[in-house]
Structure formats: C-alpha cells, structure tokens
PDB file of N, CA and C in Angstrom:
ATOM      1  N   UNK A   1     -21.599  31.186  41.313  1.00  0.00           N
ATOM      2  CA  UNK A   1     -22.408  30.100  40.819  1.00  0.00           C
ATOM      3  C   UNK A   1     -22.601  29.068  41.921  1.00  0.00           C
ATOM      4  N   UNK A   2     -24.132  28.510  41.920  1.00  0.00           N
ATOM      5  CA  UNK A   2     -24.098  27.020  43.184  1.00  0.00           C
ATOM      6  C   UNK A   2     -24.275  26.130  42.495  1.00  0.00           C
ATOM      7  N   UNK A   3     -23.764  25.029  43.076  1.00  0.00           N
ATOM      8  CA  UNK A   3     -23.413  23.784  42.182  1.00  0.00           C
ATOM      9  C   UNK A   3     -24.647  22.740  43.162  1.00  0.00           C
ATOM     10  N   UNK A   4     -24.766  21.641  42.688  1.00  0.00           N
ATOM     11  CA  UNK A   4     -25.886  20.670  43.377  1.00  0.00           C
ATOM     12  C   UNK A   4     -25.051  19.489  42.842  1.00  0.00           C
ATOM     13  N   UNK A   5     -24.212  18.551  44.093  1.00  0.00           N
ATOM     14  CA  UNK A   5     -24.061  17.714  43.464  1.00  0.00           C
ATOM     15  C   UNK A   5     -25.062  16.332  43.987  1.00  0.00           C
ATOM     16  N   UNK A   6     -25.018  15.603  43.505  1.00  0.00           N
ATOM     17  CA  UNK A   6     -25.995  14.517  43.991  1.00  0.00           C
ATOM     18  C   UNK A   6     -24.736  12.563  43.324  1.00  0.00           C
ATOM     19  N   UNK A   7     -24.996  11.819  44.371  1.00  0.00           N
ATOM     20  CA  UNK A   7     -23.659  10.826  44.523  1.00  0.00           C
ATOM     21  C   UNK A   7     -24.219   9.698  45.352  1.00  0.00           C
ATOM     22  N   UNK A   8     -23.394   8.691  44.767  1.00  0.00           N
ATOM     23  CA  UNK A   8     -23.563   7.119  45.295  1.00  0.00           C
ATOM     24  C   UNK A   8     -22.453   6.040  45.503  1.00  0.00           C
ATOM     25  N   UNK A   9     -22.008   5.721  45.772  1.00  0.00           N
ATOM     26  CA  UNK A   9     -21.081   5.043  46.154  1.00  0.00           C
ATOM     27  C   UNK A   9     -20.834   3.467  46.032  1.00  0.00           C
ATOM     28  N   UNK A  10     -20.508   2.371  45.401  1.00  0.00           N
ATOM     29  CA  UNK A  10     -20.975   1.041  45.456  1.00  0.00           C
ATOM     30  C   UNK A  10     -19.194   0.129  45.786  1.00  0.00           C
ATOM     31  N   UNK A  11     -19.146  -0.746  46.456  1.00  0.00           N
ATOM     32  CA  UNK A  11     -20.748  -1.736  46.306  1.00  0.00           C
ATOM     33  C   UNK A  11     -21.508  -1.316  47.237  1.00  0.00           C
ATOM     34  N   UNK A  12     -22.544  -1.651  47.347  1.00  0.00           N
ATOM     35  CA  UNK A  12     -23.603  -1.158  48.067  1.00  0.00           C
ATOM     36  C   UNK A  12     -23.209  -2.433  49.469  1.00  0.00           C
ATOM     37  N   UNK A  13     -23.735  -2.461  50.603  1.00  0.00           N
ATOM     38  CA  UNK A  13     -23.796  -3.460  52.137  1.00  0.00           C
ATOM     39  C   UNK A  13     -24.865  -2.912  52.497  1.00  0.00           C
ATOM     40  N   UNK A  14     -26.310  -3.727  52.921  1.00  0.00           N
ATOM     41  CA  UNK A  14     -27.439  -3.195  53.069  1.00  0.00           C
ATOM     42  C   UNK A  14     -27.379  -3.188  55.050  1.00  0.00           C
ATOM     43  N   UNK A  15     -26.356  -4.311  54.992  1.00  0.00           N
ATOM     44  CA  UNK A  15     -25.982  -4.520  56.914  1.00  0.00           C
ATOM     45  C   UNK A  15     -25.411  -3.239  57.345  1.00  0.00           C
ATOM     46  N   UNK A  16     -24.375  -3.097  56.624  1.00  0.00           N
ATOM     47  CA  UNK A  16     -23.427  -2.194  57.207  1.00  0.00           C
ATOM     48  C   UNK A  16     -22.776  -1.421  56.260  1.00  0.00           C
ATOM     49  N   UNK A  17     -22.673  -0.224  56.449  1.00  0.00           N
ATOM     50  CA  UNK A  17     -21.941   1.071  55.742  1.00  0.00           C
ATOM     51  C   UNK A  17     -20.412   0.904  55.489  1.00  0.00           C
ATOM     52  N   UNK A  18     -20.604   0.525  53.854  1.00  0.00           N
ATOM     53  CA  UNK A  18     -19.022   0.137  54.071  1.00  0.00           C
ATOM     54  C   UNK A  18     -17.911   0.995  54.077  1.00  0.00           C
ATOM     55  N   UNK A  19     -16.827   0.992  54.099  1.00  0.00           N
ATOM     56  CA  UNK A  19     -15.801   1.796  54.486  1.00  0.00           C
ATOM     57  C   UNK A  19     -15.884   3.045  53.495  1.00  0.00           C
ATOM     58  N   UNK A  20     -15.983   2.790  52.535  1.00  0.00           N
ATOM     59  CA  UNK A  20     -15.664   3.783  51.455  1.00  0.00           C
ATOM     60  C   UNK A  20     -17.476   4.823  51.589  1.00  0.00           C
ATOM     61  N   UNK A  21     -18.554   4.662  52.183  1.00  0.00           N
ATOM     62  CA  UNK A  21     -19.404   5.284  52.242  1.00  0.00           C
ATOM     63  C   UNK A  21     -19.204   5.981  53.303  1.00  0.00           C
ATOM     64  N   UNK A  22     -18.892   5.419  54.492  1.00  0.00           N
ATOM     65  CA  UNK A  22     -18.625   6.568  55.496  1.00  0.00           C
ATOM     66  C   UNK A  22     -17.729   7.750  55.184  1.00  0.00           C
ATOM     67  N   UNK A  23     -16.357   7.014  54.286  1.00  0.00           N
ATOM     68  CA  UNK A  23     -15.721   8.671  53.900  1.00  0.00           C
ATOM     69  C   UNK A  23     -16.462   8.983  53.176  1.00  0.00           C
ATOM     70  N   UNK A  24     -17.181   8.833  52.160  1.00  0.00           N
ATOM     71  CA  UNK A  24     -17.890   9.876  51.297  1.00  0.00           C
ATOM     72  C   UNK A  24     -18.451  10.675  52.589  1.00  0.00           C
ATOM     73  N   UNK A  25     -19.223  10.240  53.040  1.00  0.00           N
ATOM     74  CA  UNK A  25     -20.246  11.000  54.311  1.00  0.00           C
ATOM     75  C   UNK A  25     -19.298  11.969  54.967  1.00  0.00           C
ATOM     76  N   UNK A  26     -18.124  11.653  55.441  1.00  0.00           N
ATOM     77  CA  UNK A  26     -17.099  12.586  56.370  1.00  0.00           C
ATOM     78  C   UNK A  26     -17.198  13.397  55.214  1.00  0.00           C
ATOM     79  N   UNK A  27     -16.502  13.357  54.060  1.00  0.00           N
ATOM     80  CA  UNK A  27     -15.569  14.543  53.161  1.00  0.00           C
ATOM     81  C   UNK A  27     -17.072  15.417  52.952  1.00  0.00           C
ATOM     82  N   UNK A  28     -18.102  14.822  52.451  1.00  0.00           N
ATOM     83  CA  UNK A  28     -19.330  15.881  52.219  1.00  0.00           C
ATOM     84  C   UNK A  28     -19.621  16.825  53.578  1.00  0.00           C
ATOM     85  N   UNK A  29     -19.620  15.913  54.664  1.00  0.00           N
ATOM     86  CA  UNK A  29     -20.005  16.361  55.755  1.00  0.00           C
ATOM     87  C   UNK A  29     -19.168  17.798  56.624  1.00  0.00           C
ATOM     88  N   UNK A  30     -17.843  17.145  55.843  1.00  0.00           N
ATOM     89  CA  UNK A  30     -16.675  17.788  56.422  1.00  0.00           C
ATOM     90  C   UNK A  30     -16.556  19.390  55.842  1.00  0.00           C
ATOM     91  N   UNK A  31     -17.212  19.621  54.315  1.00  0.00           N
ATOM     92  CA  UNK A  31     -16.741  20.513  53.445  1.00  0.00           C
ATOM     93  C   UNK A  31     -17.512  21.509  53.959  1.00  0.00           C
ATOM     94  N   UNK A  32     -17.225  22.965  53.303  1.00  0.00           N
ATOM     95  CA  UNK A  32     -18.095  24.259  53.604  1.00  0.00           C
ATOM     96  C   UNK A  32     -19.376  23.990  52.388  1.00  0.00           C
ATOM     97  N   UNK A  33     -20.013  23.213  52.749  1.00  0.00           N
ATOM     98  CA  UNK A  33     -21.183  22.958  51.638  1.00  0.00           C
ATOM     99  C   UNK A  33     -22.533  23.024  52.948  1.00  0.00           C
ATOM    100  N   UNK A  34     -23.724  23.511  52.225  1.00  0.00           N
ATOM    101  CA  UNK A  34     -24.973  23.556  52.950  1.00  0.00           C
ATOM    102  C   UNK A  34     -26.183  22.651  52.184  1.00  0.00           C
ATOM    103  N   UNK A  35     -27.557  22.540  52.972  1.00  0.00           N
ATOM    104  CA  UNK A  35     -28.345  21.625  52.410  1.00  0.00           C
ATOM    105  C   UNK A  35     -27.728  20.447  51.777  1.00  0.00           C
ATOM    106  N   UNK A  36     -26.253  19.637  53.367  1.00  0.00           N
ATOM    107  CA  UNK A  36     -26.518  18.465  52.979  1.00  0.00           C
ATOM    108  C   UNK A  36     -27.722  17.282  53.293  1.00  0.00           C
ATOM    109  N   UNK A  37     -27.672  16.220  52.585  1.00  0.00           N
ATOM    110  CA  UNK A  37     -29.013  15.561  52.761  1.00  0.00           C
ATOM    111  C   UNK A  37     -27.961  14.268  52.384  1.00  0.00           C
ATOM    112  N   UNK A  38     -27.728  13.062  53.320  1.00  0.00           N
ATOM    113  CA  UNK A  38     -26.798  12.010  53.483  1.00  0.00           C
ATOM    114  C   UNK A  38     -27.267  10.836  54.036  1.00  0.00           C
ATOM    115  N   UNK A  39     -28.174   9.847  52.961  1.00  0.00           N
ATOM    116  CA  UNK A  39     -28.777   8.934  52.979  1.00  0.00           C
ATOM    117  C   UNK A  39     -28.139   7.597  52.589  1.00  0.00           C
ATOM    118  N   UNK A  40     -29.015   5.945  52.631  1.00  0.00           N
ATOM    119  CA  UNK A  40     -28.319   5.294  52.156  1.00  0.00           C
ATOM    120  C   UNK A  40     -28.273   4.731  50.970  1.00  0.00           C
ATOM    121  N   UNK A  41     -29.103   5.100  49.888  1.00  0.00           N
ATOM    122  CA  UNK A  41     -29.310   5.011  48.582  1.00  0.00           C
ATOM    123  C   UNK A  41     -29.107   6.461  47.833  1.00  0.00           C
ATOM    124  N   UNK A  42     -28.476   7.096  48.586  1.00  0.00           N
ATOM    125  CA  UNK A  42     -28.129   8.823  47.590  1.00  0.00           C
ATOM    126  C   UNK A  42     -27.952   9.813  48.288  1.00  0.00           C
ATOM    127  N   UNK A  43     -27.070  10.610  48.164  1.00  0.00           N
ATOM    128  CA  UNK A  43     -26.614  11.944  48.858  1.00  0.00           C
ATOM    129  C   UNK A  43     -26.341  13.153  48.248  1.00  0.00           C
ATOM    130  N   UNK A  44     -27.020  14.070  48.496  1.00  0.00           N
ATOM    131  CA  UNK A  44     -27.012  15.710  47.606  1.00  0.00           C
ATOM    132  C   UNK A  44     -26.454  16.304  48.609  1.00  0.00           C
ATOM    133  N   UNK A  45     -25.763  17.759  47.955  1.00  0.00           N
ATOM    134  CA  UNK A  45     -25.252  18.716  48.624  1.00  0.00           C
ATOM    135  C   UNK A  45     -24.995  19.821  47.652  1.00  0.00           C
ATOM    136  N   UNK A  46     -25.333  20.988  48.256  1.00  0.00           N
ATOM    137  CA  UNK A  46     -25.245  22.148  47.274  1.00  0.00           C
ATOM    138  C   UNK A  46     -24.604  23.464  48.134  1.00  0.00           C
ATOM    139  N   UNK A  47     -23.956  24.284  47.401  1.00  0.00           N
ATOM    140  CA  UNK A  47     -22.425  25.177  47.790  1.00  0.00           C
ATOM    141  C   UNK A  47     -22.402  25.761  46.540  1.00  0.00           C
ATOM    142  N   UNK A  48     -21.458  26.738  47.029  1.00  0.00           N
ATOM    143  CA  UNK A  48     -20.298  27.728  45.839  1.00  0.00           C
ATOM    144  C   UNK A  48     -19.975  26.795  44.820  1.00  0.00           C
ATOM    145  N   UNK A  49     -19.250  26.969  44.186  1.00  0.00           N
ATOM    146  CA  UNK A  49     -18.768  26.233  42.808  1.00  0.00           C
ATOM    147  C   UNK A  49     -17.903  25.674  43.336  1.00  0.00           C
ATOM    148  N   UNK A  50     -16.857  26.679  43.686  1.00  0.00           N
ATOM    149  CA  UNK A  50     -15.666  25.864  44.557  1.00  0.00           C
ATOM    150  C   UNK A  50     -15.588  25.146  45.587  1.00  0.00           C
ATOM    151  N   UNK A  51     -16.578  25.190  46.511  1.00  0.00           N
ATOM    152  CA  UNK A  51     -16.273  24.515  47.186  1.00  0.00           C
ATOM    153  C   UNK A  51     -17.217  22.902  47.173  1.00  0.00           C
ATOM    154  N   UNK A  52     -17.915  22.929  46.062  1.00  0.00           N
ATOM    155  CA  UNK A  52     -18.669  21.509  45.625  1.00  0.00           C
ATOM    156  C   UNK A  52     -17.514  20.663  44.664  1.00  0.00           C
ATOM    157  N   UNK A  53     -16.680  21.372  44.010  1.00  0.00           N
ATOM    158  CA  UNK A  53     -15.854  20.812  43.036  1.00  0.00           C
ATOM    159  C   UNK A  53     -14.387  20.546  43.960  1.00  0.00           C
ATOM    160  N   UNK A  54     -14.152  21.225  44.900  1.00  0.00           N
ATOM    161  CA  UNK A  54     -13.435  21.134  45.718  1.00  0.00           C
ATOM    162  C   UNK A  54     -13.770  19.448  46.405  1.00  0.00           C
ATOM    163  N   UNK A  55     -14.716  19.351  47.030  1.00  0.00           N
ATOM    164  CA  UNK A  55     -15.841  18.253  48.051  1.00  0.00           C
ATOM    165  C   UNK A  55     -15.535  17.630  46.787  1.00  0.00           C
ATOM    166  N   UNK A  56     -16.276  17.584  45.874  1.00  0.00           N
ATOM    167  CA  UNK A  56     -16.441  15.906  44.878  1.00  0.00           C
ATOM    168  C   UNK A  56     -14.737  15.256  44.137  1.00  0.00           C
ATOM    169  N   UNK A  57     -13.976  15.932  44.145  1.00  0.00           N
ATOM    170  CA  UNK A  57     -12.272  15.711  44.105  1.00  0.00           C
ATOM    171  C   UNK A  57     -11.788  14.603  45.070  1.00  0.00           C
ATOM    172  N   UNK A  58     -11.981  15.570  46.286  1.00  0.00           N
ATOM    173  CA  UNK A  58     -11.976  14.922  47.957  1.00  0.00           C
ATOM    174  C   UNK A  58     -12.607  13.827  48.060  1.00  0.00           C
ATOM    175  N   UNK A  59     -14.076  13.529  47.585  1.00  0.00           N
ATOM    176  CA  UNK A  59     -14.465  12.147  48.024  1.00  0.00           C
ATOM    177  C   UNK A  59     -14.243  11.334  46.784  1.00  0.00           C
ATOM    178  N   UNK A  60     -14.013  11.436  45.499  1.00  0.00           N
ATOM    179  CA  UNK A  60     -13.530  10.236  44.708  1.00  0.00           C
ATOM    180  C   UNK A  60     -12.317  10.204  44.982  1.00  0.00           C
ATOM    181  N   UNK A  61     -11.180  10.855  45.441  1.00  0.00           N
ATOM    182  CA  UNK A  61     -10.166  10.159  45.808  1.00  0.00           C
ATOM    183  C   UNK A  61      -9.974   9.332  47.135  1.00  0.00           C
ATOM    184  N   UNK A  62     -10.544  10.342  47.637  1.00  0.00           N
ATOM    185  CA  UNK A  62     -10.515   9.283  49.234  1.00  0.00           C
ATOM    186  C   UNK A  62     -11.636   8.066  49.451  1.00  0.00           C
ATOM    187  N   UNK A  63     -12.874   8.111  48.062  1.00  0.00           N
ATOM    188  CA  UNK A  63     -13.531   6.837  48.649  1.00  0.00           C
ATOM    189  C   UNK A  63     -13.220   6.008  47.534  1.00  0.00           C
ATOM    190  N   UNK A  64     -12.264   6.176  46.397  1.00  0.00           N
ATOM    191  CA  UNK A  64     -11.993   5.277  45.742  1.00  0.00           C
ATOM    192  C   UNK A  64     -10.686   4.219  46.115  1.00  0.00           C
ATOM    193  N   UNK A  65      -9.862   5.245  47.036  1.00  0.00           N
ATOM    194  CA  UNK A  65      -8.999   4.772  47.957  1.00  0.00           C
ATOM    195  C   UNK A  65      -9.135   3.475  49.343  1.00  0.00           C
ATOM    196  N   UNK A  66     -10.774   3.974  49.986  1.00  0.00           N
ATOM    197  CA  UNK A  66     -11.391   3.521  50.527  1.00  0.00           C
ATOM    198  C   UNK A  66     -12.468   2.050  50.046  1.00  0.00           C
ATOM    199  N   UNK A  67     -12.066   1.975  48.905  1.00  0.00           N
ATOM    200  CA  UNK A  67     -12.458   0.472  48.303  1.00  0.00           C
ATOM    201  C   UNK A  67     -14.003   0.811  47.889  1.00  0.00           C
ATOM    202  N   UNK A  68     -14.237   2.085  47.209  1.00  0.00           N
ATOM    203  CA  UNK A  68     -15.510   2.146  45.933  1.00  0.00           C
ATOM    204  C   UNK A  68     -14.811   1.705  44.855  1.00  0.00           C
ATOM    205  N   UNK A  69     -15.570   1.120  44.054  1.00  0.00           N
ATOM    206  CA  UNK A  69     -15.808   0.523  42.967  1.00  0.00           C
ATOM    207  C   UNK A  69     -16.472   0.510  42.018  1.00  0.00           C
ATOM    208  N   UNK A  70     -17.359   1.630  42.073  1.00  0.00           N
ATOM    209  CA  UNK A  70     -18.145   2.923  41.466  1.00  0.00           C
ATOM    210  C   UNK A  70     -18.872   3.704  42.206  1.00  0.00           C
ATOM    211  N   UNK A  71     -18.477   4.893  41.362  1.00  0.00           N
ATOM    212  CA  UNK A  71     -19.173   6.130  42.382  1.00  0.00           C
ATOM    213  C   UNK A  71     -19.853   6.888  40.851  1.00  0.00           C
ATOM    214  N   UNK A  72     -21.209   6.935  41.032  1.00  0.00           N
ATOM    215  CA  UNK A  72     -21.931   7.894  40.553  1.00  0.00           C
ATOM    216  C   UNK A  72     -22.377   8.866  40.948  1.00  0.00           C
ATOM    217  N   UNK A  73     -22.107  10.127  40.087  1.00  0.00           N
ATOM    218  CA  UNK A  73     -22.476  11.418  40.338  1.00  0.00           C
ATOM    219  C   UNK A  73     -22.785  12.341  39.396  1.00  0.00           C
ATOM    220  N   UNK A  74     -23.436  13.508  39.386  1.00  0.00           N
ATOM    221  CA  UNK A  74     -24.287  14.170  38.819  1.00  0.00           C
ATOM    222  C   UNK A  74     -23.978  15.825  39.851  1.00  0.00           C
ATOM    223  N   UNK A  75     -23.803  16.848  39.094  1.00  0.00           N
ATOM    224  CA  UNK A  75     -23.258  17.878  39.440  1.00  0.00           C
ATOM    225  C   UNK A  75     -24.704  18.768  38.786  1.00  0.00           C
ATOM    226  N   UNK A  76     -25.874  20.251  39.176  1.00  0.00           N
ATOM    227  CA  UNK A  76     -25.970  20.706  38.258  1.00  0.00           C
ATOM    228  C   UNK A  76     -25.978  22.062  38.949  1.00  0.00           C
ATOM    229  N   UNK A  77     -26.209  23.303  37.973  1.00  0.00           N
ATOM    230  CA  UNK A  77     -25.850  24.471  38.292  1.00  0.00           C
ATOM    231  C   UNK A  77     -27.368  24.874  38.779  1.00  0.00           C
ATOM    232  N   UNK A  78     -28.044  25.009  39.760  1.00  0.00           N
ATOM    233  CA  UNK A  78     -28.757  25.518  40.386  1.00  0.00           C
ATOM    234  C   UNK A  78     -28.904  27.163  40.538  1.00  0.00           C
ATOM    235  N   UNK A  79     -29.471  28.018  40.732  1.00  0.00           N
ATOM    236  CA  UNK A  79     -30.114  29.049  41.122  1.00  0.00           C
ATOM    237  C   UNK A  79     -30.616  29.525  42.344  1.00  0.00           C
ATOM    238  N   UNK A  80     -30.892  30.614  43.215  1.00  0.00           N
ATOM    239  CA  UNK A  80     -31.368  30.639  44.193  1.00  0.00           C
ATOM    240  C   UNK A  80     -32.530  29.706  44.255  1.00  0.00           C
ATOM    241  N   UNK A  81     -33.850  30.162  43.785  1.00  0.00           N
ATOM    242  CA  UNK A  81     -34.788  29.561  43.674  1.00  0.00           C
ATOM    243  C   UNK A  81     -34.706  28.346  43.620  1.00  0.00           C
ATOM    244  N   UNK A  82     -33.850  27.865  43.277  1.00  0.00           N
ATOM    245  CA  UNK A  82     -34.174  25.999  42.833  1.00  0.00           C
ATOM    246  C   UNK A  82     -33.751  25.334  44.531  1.00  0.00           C
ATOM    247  N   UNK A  83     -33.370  25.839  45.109  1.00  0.00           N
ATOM    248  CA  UNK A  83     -33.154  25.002  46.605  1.00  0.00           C
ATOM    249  C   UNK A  83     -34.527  24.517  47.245  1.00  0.00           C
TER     250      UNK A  83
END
C-alpha cells in the first residue's frame, strides 16, 4: 500500500524557519519516502505504508519536541495512478 502524507507545522515565522520546521524537513527529508515536495505553507510525501507511518511518528515526536505547537496532517492511501 502507498500512503500520501501531507503536514504543517505551527507556529508559523514568516522571517525565519523555526526550529521545529526544519526538523520536520530533516525527518521527511531524511526517510526512504519519494515525491517529496517541502514548502513553507505545506509539505507532502508519498512511500510504502511503512515507511510514511514510520516518517510521520519521527516528525511529531521530534518536532513537537522541537517547540510545534500544532502540527496538522492528513495521511491518504493513494494508488499508482494518483501520483
């Protein structure tokens, strides 16, 4: 199964990327996930099952650690075709 997750991170800093967005960016960046897309109003990434559920574990702990204060996200089960 591929998973699509799509994620945001707050508070938002329109100056500067605050601490807890850059780890989101590392842990997505970091994972065996493909078609990432890592912007500053929203970030998708789509993978195996495991290893998207693996990745979204990894970055709410480490960017809630990292001083988020909400993180929204949205997971859905995609298909070949839908990329």
């Amino acid at each position: 199964m591929r998973l699509r997750v799509e994620f945001t991170t707050e508070p938002f800093d329109l100056d500067e990327a605050p601490a807890h967005a850059l780890v989101a960016r590392e842990v997505i960046e970091g994972a065996e996930l493909d078609a990432v897309d890592v912007g500053p109003f929203g970030n998708t990434a789509e993978g195996g099952a495991d290893a998207v559920l693996t990745a979204v574990d990894t970055l709410l702990r480490r960017s809630l650690k990292a001083g988020a204060t909400r993180i929204s996200l949205q997971v859905n089960v995609i298909g070949e075709g839908d990329r």
